[in-house]
C-alpha atoms as a PDB file:
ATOM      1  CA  UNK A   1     119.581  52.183 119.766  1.00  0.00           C
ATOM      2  CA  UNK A   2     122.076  50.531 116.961  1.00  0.00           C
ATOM      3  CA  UNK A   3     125.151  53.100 116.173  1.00  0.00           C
ATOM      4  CA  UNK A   4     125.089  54.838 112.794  1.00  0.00           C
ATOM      5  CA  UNK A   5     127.690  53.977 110.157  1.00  0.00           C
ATOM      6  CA  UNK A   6     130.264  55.869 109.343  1.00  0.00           C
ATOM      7  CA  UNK A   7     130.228  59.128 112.487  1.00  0.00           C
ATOM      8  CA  UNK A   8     130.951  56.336 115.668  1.00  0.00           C
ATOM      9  CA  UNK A   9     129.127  58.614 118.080  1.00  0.00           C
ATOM     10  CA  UNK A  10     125.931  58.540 116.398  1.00  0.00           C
ATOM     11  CA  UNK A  11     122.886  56.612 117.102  1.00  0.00           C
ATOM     12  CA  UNK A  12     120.626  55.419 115.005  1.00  0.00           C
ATOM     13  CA  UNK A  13     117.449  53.270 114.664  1.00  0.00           C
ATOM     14  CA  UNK A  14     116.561  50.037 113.574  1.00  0.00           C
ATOM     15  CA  UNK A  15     113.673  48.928 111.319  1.00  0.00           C
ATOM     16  CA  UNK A  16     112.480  46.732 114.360  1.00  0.00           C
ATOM     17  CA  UNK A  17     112.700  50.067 116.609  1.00  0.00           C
ATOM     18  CA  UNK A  18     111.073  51.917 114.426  1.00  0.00           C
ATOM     19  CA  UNK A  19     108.178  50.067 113.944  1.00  0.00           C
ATOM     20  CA  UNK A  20     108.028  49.694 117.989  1.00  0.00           C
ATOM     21  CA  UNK A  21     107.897  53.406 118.299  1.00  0.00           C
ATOM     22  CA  UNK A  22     105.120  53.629 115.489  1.00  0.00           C
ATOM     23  CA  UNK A  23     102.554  50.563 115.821  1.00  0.00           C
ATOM     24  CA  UNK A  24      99.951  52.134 114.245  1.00  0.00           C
ATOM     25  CA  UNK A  25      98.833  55.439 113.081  1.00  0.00           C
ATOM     26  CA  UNK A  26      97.405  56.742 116.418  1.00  0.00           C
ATOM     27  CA  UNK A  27     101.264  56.793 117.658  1.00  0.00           C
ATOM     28  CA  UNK A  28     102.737  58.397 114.978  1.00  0.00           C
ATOM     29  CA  UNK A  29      99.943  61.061 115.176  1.00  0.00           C
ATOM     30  CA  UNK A  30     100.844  61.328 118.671  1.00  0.00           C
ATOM     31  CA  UNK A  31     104.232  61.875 117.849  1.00  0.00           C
ATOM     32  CA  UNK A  32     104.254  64.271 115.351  1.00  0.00           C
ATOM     33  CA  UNK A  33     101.554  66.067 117.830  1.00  0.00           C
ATOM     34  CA  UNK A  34     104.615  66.198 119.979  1.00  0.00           C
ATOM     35  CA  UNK A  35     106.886  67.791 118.088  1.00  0.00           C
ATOM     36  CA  UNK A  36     104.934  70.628 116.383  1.00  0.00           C
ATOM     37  CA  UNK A  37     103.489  71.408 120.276  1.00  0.00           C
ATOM     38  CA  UNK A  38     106.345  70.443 122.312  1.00  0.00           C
ATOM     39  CA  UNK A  39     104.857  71.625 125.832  1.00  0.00           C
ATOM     40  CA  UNK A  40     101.454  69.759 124.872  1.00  0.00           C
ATOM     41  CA  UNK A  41      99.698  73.258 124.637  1.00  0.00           C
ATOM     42  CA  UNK A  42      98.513  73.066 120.707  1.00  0.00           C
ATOM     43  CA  UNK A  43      97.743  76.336 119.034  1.00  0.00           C
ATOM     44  CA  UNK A  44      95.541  77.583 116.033  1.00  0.00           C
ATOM     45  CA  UNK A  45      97.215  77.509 113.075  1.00  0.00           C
ATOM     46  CA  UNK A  46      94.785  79.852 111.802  1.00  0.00           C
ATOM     47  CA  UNK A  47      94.645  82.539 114.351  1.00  0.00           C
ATOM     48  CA  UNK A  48      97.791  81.389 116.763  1.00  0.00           C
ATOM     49  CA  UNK A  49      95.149  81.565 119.430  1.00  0.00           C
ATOM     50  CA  UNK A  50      95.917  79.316 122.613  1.00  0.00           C
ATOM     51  CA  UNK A  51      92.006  78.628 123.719  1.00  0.00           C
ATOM     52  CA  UNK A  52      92.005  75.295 121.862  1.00  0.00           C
ATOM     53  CA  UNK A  53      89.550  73.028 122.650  1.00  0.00           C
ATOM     54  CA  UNK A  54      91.117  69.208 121.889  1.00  0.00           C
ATOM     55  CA  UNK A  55      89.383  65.929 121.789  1.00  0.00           C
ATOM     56  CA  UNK A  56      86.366  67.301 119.540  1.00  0.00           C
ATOM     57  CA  UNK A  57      84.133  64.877 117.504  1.00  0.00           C
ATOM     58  CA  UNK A  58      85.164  65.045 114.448  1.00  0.00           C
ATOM     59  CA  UNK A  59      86.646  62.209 112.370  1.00  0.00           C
ATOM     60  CA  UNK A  60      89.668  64.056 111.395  1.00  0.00           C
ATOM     61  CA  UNK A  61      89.480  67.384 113.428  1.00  0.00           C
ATOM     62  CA  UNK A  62      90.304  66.790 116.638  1.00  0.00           C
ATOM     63  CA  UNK A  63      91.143  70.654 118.180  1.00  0.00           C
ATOM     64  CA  UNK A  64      88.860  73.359 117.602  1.00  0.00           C
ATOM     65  CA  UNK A  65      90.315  77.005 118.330  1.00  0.00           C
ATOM     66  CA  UNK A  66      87.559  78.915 120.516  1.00  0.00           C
ATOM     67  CA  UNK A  67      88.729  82.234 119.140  1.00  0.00           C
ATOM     68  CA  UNK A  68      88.062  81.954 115.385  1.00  0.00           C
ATOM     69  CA  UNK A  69      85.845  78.612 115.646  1.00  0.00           C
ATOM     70  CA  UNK A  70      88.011  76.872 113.168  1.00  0.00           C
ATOM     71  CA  UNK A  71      89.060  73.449 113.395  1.00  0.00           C
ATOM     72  CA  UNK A  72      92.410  71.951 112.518  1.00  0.00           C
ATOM     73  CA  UNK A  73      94.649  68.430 113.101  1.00  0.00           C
ATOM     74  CA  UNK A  74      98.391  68.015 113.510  1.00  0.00           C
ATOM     75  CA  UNK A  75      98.273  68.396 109.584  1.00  0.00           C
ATOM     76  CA  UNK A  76      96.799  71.835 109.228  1.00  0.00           C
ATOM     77  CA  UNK A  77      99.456  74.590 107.681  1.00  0.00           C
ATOM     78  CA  UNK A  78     102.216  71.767 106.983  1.00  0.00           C
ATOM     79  CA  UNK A  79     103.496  69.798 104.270  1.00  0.00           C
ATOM     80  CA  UNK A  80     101.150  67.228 105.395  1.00  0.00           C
ATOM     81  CA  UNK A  81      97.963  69.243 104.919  1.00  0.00           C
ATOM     82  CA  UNK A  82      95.077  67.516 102.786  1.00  0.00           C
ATOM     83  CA  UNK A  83      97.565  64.118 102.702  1.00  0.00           C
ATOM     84  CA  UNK A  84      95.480  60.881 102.445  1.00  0.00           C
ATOM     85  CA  UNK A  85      98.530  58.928 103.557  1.00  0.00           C
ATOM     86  CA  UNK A  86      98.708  58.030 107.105  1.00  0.00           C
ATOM     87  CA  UNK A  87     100.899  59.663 110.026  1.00  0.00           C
ATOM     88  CA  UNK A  88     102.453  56.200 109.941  1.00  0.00           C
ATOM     89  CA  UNK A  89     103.702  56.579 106.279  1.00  0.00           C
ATOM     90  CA  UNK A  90     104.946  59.946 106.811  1.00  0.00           C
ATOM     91  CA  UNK A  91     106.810  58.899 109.842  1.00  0.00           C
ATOM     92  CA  UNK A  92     108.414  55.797 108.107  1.00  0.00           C
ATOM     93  CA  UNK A  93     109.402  58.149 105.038  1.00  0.00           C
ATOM     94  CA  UNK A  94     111.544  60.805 107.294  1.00  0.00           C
ATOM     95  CA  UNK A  95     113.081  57.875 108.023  1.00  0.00           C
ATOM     96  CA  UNK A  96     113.854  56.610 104.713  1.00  0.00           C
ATOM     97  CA  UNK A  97     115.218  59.822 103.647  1.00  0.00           C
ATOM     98  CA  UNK A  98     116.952  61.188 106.769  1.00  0.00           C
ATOM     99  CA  UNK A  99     119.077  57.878 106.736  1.00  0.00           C
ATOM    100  CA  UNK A 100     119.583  57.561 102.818  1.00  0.00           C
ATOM    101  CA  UNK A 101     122.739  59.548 102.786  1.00  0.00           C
ATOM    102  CA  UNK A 102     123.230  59.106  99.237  1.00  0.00           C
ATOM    103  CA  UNK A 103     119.064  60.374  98.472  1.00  0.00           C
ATOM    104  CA  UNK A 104     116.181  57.391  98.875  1.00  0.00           C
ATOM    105  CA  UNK A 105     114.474  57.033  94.915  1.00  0.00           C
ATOM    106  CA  UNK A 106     110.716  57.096  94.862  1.00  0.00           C
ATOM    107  CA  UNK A 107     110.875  53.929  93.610  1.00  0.00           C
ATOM    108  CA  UNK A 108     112.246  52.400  96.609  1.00  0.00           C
ATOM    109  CA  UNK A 109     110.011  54.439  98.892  1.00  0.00           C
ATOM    110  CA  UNK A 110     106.786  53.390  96.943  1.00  0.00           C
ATOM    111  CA  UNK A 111     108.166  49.546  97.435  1.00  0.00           C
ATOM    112  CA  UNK A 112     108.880  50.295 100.829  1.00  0.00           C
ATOM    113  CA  UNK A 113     105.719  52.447 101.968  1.00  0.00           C
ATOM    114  CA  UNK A 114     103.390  50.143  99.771  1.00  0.00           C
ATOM    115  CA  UNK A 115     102.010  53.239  97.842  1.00  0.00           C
ATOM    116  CA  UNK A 116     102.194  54.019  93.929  1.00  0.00           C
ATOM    117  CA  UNK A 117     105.490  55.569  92.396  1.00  0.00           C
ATOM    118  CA  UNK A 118     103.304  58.973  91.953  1.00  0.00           C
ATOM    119  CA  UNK A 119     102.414  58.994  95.144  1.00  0.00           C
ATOM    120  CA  UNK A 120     106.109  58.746  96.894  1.00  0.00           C
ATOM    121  CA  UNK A 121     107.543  61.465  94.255  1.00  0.00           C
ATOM    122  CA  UNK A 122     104.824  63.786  95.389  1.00  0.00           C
ATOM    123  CA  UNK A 123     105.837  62.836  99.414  1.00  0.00           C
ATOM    124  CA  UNK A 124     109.482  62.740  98.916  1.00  0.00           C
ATOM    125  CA  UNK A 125     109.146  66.452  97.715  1.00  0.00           C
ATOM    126  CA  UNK A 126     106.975  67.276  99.979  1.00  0.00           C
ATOM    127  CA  UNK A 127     109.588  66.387 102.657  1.00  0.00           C
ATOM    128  CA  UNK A 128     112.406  68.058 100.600  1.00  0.00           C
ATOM    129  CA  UNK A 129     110.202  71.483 101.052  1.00  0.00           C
ATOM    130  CA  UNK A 130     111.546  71.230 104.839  1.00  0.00           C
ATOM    131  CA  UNK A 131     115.067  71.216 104.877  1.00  0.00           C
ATOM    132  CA  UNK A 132     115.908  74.659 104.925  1.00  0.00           C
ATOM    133  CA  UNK A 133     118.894  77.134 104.020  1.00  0.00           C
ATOM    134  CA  UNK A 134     118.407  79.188 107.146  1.00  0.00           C
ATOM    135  CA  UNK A 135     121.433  79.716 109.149  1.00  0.00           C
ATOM    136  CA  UNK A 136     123.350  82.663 110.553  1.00  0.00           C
ATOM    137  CA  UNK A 137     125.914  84.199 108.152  1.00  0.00           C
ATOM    138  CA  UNK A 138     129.032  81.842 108.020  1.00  0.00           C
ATOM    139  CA  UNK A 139     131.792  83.458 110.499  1.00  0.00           C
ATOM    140  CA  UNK A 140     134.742  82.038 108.502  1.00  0.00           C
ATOM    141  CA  UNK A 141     136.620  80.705 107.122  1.00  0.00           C
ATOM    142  CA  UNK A 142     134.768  79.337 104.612  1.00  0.00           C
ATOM    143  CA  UNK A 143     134.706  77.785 100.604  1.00  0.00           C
ATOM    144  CA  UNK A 144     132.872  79.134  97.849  1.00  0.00           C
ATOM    145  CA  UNK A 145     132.553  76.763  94.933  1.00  0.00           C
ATOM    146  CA  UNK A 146     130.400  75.961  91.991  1.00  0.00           C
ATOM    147  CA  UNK A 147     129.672  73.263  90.101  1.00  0.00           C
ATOM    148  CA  UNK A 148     127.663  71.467  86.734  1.00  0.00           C
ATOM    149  CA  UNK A 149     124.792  68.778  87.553  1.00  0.00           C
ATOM    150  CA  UNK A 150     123.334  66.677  84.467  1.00  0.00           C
ATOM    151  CA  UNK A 151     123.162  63.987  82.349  1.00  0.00           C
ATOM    152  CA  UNK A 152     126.527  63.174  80.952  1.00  0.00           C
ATOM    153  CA  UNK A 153     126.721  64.718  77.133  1.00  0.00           C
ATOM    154  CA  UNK A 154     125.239  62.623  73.741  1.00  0.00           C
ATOM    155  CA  UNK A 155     127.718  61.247  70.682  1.00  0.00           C
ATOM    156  CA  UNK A 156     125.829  63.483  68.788  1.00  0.00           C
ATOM    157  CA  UNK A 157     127.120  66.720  70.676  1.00  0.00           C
ATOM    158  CA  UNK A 158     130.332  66.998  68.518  1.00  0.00           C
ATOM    159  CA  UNK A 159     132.344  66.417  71.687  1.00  0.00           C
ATOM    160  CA  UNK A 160     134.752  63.416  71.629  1.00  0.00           C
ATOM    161  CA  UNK A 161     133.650  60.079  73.232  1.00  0.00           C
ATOM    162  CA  UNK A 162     136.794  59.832  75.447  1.00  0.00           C
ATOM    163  CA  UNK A 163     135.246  63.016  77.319  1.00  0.00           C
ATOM    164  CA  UNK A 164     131.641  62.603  77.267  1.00  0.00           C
ATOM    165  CA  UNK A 165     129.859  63.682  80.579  1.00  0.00           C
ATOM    166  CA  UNK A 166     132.708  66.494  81.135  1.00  0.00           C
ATOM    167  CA  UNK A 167     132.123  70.515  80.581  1.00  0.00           C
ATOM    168  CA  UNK A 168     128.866  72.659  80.943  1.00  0.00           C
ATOM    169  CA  UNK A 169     127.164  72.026  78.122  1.00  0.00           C
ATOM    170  CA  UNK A 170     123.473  70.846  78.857  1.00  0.00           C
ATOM    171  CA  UNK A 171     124.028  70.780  82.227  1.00  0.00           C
ATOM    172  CA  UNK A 172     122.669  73.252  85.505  1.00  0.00           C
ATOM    173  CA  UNK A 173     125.122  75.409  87.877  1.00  0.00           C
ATOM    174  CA  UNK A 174     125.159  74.845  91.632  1.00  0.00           C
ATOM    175  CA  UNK A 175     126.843  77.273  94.136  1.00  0.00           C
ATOM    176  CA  UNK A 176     127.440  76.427  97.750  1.00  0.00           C
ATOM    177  CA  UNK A 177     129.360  78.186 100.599  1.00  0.00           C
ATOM    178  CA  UNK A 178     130.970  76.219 103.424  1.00  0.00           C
ATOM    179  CA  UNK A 179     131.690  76.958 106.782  1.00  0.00           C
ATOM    180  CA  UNK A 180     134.820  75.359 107.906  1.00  0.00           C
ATOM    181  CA  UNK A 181     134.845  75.603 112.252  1.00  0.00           C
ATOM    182  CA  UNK A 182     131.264  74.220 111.845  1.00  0.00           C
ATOM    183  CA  UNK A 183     131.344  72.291 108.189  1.00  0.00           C
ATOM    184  CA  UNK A 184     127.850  73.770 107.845  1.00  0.00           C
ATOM    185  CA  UNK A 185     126.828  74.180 104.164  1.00  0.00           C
ATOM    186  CA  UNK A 186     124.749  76.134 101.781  1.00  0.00           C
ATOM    187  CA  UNK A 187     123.891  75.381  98.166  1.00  0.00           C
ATOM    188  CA  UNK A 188     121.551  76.490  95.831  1.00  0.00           C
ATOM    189  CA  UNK A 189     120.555  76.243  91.721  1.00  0.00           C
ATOM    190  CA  UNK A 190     121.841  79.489  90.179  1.00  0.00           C
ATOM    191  CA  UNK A 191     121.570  80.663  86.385  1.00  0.00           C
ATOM    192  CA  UNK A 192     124.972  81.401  85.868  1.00  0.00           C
ATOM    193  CA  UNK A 193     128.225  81.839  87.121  1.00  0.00           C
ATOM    194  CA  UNK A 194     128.746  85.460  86.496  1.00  0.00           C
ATOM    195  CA  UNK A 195     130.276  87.807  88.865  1.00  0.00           C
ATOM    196  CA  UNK A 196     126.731  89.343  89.596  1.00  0.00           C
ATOM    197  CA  UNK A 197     125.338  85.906  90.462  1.00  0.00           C
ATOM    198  CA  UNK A 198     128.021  84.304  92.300  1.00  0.00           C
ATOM    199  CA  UNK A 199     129.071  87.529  94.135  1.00  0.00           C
ATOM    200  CA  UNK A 200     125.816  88.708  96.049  1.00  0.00           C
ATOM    201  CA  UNK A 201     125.323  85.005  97.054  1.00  0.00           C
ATOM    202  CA  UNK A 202     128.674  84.180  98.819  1.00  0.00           C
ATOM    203  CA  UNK A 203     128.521  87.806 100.386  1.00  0.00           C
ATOM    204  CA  UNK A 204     124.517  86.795 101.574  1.00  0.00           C
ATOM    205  CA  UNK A 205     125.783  84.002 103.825  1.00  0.00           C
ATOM    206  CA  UNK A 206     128.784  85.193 105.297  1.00  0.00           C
ATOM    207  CA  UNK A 207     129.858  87.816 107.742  1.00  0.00           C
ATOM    208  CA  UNK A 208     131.725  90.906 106.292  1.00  0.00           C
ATOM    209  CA  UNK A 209     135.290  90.166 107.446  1.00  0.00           C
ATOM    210  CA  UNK A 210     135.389  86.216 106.530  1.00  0.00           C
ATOM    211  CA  UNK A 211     138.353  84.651 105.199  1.00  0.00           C
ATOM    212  CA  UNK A 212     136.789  83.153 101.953  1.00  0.00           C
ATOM    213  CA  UNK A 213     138.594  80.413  99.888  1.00  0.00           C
ATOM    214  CA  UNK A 214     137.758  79.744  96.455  1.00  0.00           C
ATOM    215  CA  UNK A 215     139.712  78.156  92.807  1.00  0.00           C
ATOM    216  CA  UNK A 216     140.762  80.735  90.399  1.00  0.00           C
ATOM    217  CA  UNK A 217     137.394  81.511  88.572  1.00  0.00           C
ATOM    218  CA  UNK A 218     137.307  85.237  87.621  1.00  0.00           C
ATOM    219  CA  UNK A 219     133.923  85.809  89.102  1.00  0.00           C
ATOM    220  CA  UNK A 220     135.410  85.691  92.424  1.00  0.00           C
ATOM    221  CA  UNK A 221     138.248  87.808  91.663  1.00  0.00           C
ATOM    222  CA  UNK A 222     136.692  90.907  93.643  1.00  0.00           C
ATOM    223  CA  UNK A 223     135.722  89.288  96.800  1.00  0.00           C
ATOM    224  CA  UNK A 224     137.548  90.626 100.140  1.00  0.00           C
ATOM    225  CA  UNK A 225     140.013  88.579 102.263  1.00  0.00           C
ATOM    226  CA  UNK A 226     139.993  85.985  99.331  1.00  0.00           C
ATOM    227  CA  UNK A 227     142.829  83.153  99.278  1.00  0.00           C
ATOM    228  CA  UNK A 228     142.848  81.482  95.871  1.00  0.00           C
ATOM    229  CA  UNK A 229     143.735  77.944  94.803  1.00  0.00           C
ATOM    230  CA  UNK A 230     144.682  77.185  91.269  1.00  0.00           C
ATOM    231  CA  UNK A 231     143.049  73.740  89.948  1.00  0.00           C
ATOM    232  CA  UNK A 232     144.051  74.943  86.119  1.00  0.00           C
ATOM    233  CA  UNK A 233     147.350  74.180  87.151  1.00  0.00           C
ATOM    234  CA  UNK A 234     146.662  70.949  88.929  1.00  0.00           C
ATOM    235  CA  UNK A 235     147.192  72.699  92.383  1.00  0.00           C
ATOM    236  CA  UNK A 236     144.728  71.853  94.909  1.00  0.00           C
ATOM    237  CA  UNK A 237     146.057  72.906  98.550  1.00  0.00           C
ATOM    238  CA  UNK A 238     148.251  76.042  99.071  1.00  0.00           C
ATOM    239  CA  UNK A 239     148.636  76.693 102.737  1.00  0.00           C
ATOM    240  CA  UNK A 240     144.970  77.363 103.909  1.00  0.00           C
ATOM    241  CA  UNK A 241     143.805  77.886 100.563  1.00  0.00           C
ATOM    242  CA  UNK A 242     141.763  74.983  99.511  1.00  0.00           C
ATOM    243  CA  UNK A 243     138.107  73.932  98.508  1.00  0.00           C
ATOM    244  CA  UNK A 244     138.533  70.290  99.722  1.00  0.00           C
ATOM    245  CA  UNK A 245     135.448  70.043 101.598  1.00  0.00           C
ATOM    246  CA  UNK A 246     133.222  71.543  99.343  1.00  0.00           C
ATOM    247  CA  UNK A 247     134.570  69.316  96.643  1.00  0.00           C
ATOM    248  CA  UNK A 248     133.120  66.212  98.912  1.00  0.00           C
ATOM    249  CA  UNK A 249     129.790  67.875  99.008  1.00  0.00           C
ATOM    250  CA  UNK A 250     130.196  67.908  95.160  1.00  0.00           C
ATOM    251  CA  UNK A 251     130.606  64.735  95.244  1.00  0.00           C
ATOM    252  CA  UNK A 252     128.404  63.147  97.744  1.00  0.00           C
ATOM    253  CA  UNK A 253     125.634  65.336  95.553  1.00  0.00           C
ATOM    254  CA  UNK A 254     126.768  63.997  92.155  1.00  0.00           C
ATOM    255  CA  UNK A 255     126.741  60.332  93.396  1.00  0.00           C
ATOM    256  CA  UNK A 256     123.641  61.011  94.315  1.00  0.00           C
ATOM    257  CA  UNK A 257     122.309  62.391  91.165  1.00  0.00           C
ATOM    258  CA  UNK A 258     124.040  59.480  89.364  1.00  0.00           C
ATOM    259  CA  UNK A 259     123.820  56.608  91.198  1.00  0.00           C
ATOM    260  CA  UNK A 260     120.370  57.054  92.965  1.00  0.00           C
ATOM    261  CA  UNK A 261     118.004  59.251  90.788  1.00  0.00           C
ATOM    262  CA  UNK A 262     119.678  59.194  87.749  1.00  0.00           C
ATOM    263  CA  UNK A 263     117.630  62.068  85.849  1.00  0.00           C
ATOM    264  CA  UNK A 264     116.764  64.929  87.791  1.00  0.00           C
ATOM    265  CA  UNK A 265     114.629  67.568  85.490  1.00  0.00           C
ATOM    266  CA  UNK A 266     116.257  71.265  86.025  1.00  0.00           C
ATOM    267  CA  UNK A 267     113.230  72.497  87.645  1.00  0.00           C
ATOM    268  CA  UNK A 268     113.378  70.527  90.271  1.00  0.00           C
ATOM    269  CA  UNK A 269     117.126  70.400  91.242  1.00  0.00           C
ATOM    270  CA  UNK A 270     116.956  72.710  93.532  1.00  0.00           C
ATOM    271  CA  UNK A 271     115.009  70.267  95.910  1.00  0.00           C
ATOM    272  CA  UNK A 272     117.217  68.074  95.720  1.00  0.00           C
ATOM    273  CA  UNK A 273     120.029  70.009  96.387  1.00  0.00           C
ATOM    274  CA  UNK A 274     118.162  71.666  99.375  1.00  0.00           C
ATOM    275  CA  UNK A 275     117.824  67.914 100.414  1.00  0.00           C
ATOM    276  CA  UNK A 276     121.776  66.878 100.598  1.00  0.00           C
ATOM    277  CA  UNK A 277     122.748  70.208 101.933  1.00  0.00           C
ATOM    278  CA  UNK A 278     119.806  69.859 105.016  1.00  0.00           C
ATOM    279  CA  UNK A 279     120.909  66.203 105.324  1.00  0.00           C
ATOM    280  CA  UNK A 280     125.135  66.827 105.131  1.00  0.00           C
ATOM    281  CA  UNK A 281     124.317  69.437 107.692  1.00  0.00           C
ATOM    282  CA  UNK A 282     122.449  67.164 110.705  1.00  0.00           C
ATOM    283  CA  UNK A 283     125.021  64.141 109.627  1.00  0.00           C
ATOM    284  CA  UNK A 284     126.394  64.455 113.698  1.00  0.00           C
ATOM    285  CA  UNK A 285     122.692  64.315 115.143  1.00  0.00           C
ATOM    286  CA  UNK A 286     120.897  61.135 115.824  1.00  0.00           C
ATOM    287  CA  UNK A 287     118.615  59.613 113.629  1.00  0.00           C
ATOM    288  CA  UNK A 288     115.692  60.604 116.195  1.00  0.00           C
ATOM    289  CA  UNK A 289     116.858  63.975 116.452  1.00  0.00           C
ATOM    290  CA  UNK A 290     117.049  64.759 112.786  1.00  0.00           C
ATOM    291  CA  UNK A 291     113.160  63.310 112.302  1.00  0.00           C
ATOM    292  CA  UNK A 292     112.925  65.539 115.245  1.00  0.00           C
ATOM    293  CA  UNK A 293     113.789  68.903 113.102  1.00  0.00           C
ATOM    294  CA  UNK A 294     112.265  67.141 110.023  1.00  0.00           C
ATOM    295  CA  UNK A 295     109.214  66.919 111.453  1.00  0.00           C
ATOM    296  CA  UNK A 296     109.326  70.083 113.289  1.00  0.00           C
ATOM    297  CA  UNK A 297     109.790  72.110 110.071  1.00  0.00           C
ATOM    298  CA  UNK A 298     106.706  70.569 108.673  1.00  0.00           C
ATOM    299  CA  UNK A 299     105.311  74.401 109.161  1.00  0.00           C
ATOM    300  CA  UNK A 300     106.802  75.158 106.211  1.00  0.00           C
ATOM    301  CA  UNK A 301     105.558  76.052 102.553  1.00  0.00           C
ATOM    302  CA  UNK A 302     103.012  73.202 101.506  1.00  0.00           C
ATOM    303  CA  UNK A 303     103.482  71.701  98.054  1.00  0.00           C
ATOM    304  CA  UNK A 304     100.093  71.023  96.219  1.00  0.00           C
ATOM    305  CA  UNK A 305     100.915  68.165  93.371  1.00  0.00           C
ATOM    306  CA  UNK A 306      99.380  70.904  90.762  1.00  0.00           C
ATOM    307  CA  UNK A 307     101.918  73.263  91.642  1.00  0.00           C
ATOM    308  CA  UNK A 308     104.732  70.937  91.643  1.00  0.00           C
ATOM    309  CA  UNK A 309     103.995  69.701  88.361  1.00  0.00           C
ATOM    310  CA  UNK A 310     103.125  72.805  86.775  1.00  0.00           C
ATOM    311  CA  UNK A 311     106.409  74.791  84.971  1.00  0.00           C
ATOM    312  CA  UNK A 312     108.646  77.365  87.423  1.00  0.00           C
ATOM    313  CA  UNK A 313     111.963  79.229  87.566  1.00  0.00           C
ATOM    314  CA  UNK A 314     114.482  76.534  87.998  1.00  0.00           C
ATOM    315  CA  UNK A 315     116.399  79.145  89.985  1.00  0.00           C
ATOM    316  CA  UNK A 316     114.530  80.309  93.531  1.00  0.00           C
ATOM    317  CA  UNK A 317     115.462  82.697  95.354  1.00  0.00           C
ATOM    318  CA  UNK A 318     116.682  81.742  99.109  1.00  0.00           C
ATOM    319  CA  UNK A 319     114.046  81.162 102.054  1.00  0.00           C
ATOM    320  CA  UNK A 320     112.888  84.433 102.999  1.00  0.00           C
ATOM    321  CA  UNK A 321     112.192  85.308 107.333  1.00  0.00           C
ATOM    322  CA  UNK A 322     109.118  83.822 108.229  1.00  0.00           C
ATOM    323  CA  UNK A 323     106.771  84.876 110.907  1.00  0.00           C
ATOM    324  CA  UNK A 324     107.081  81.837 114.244  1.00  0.00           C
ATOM    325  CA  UNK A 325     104.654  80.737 115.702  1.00  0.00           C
ATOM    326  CA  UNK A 326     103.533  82.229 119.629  1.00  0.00           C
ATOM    327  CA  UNK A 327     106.021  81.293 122.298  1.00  0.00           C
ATOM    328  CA  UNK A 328     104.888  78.375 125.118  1.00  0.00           C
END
């Protein structure tokens, strides 16, 4: 397999690889088969049974549970369920987007994939819906930042042209926490940045006693073991205190908002941000082993097109536990 760019010890895949490892559709079904039952023993979505009966005679069907009688594929309870797009397509676009470090467009996945522009916005989101903020709480120490994402301000806003694009106004806050010793990161849309906002979420993902670096903003004035860096004053490192990493995610985010998407509607944002912080976080894995996790976290809330189109809180709350599925 060809090396990644940019981490040496990485390796990644090739277009001609790829396409060797998926011919056709009965492959990649095979594959992804693989990967949500690793020991080849599937199991009923609907019931979790084990008594599966495989091979049955049905055009898209092929296991039938003998416990509840139902029938189900590889795409039953994922992001993939109800999909007219073949395993083949979904295989090439975990590719697309695990490797597009700065976010793939669904303009370049529908040239890519050969489908419509409606169709890849609808499967690039669908794939967003499986990167996932679950982690342990951060050990320490760790950054806590925020940050603005939007479109850069109008000449009719009052503010002067030589600053256009800078400040709050019109624009959507971000938080994220990051682990130094394992430069793990969360982020998430929030409403505000008020102590009661940003407060309860950097204490969420962190154990009690972590050191915890932030700038000077006063909604972090009452955190515990808190160093404090003073960017009003142009001062970005003091000893340990720094956000310096966090400030790349920033930026690896923003270039990607700018450079790759361009207009990203509030509601939606927090996709995208689940995306780059899912994607910063498996940058040392292998290309195969982050399609790997991709594809084995296809379990994972579906996305009907009627509910992503349809108006919701531009601010969710974090994943919640969910139930796994039966061990073996």
């Amino acid at each position: 397999m060809a090396r990644g760019p940019g981490r040496y010890h990485r390796k990644g895949i090739t277009l001609t690889e790829l396409a060797d490892m998926f011919p056709d559709d009965a492959a990649a079904e095979a594959w992804f088969a693989k990967q949500r039952w690793p020991l080849d023993k599937p199991w009923c979505p609907h019931c979790w049974s084990m008594r599966v009966q495989t091979g049955a005679s049905h055009p898209s069907m092929p296991y039938r549970c003998r416990d509840c009688r139902k029938r189900f594929s590889v795409r039953t309870g994922t992001v993939m369920e109800r999909s007219k797009l073949g395993y083949r397509i979904w295989a090439f676009a975990l590719y697309l987007m695990t490797t597009g470090i700065k976010g793939t467009s669904s303009m370049k996945l529908s040239r890519d994939l050969g489908v419509t522009q409606k169709t890849a916005w609808h499967l690039a989101h669908r794939i967003r819906e499986m990167w996932s903020r679950d982690h342990a709480p951060f050990e320490g120490p760790v950054e806590a930042d925020e940050t603005h994402v939007g479109g850069r301000l109008q000449r009719h806003s009052g503010r002067h042209r030589g600053i256009r694009g800078r400040g709050s106004v019109g624009k959507t806050a971000v938080a994220g926490v990051l682990d130094r010793p394992t430069r793990r990161v969360v982020a998430t849309v929030v409403p505000d940045k008020k102590t009661s906002t940003l407060l309860p979420f950097v204490m969420g993902h962190i154990e009690p006693n972590a050191q915890v670096y932030t700038d000077e903003w006063w909604a972090y004035r009452s955190l515990p073991h808190h160093g404090v860096v003073r960017h009003g004053v142009g001062q970005w490192v003091d000893g340990q205190a720094h956000t310096n990493g966090l400030e790349s995610f920033w930026s690896l985010l923003k270039r990607g908002f700018h450079g790759t998407f361009h207009h990203v509607s509030p509601k939606h944002l927090d996709r995208y941000v689940r995306e780059f912080s899912g994607r910063f976080n498996w940058r040392d894995y292998d290309t195969i082993e982050q399609m790997q996790i991709m594809a084995r976290q296809m379990t994972r809330a579906r996305l009907p097109y009627e509910k992503l189109i349809e108006g919701g809180p531009a601010y969710p709350k974090l994943d919640q536990p969910r139930l796994s599925p039966p061990d073996g």
